[in-house]
Protein backbone atom coordinates (compact mmCIF):
# COMPACT_ATOMS: atom_id res chain seq x y z
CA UNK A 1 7.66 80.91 167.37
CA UNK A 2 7.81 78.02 170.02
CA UNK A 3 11.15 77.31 171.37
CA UNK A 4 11.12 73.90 170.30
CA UNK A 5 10.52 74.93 166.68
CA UNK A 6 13.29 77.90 166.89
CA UNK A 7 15.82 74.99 168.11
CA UNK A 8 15.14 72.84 165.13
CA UNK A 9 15.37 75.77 163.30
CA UNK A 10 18.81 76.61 164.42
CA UNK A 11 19.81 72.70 163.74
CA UNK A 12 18.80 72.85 160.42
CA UNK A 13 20.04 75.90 159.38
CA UNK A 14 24.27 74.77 161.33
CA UNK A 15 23.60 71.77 160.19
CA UNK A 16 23.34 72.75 156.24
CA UNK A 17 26.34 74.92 156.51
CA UNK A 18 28.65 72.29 158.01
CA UNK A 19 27.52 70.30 155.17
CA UNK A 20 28.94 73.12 152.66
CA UNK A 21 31.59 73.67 154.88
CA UNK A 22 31.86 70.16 154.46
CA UNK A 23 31.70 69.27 150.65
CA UNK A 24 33.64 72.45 150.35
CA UNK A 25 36.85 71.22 152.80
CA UNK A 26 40.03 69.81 150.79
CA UNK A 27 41.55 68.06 153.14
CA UNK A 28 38.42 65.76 153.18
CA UNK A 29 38.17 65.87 149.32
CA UNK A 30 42.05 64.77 149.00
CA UNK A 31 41.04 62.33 151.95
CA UNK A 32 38.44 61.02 150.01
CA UNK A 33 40.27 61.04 146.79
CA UNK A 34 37.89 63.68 144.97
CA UNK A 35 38.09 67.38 143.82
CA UNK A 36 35.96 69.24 147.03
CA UNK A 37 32.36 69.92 145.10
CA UNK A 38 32.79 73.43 145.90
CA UNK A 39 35.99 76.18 145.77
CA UNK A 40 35.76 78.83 148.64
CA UNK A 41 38.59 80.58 149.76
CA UNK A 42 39.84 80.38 153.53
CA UNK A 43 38.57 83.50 154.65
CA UNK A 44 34.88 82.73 153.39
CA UNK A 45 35.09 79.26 155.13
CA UNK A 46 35.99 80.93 158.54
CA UNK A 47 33.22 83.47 157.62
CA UNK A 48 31.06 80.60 157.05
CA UNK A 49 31.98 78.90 160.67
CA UNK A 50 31.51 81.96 162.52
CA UNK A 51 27.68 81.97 161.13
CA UNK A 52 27.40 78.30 161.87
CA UNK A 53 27.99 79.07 165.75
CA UNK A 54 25.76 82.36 165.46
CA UNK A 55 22.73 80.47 166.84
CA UNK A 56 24.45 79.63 170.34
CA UNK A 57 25.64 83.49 170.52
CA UNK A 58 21.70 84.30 170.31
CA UNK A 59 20.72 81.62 172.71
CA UNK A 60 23.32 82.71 175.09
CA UNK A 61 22.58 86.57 174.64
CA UNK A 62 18.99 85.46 175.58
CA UNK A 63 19.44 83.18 178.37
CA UNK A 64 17.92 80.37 176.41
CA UNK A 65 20.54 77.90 177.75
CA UNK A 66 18.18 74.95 177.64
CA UNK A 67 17.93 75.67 173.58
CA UNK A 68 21.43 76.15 173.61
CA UNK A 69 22.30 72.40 175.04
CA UNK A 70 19.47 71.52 172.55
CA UNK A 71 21.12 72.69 169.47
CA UNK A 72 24.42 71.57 170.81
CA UNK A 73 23.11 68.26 170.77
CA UNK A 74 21.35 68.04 167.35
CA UNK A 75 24.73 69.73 165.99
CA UNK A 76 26.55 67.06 167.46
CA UNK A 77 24.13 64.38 165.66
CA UNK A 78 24.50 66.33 162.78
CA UNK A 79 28.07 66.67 162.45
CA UNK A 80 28.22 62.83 162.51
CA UNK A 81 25.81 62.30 160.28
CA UNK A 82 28.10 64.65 157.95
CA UNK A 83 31.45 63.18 158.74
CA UNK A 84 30.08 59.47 157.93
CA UNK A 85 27.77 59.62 155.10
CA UNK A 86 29.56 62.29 152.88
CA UNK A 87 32.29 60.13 151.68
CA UNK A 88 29.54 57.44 150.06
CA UNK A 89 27.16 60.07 149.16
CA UNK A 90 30.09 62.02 147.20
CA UNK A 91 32.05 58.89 146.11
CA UNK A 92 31.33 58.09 141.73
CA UNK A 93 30.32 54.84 142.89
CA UNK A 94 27.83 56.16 145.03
């Protein structure tokens, strides 16, 4: 697997688990005036964050620091993307 395609890999795969951790949050369902699309308990969400960063762990453990800034980059995009489209993709009017 080329590095470029193991990056966007890694982005993809952060990326959709800050958007469960995400639809999953209530303090950005209450925020948002909604009942959070999913129920997981506390520990699972810090479970679920710990996973999210696993990909810089590996890129670190290998030296890859060039993918690391990479996928540091697209989460960053990412995130955004997450924190400003979720409340009209979630809201009833759509």
């Amino acid at each position: 697997m080329s590095p470029t395609s193991l990056t966007l890999v890694a982005i993809i795969y952060s990326g959709l688990l800050v958007l469960l951790l995400s639809l999953a949050d209530p303090k950005r369902a209450r925020v948002n005036r909604r009942q959070p699309a999913l129920a997981l308990p506390r520990p699972v969400r810090r479970v679920m964050w710990v996973l999210v960063l696993l990909p810089a762990a590996l890129f670190i453990i290998s030296s890859q620091f060039a993918l690391l800034v990479l996928w540091l980059g697209g989460g960053v995009v990412l995130g955004w993307l997450t924190a400003v489209l979720l409340p009209y993709l979630s809201s009833p009017a759509g």
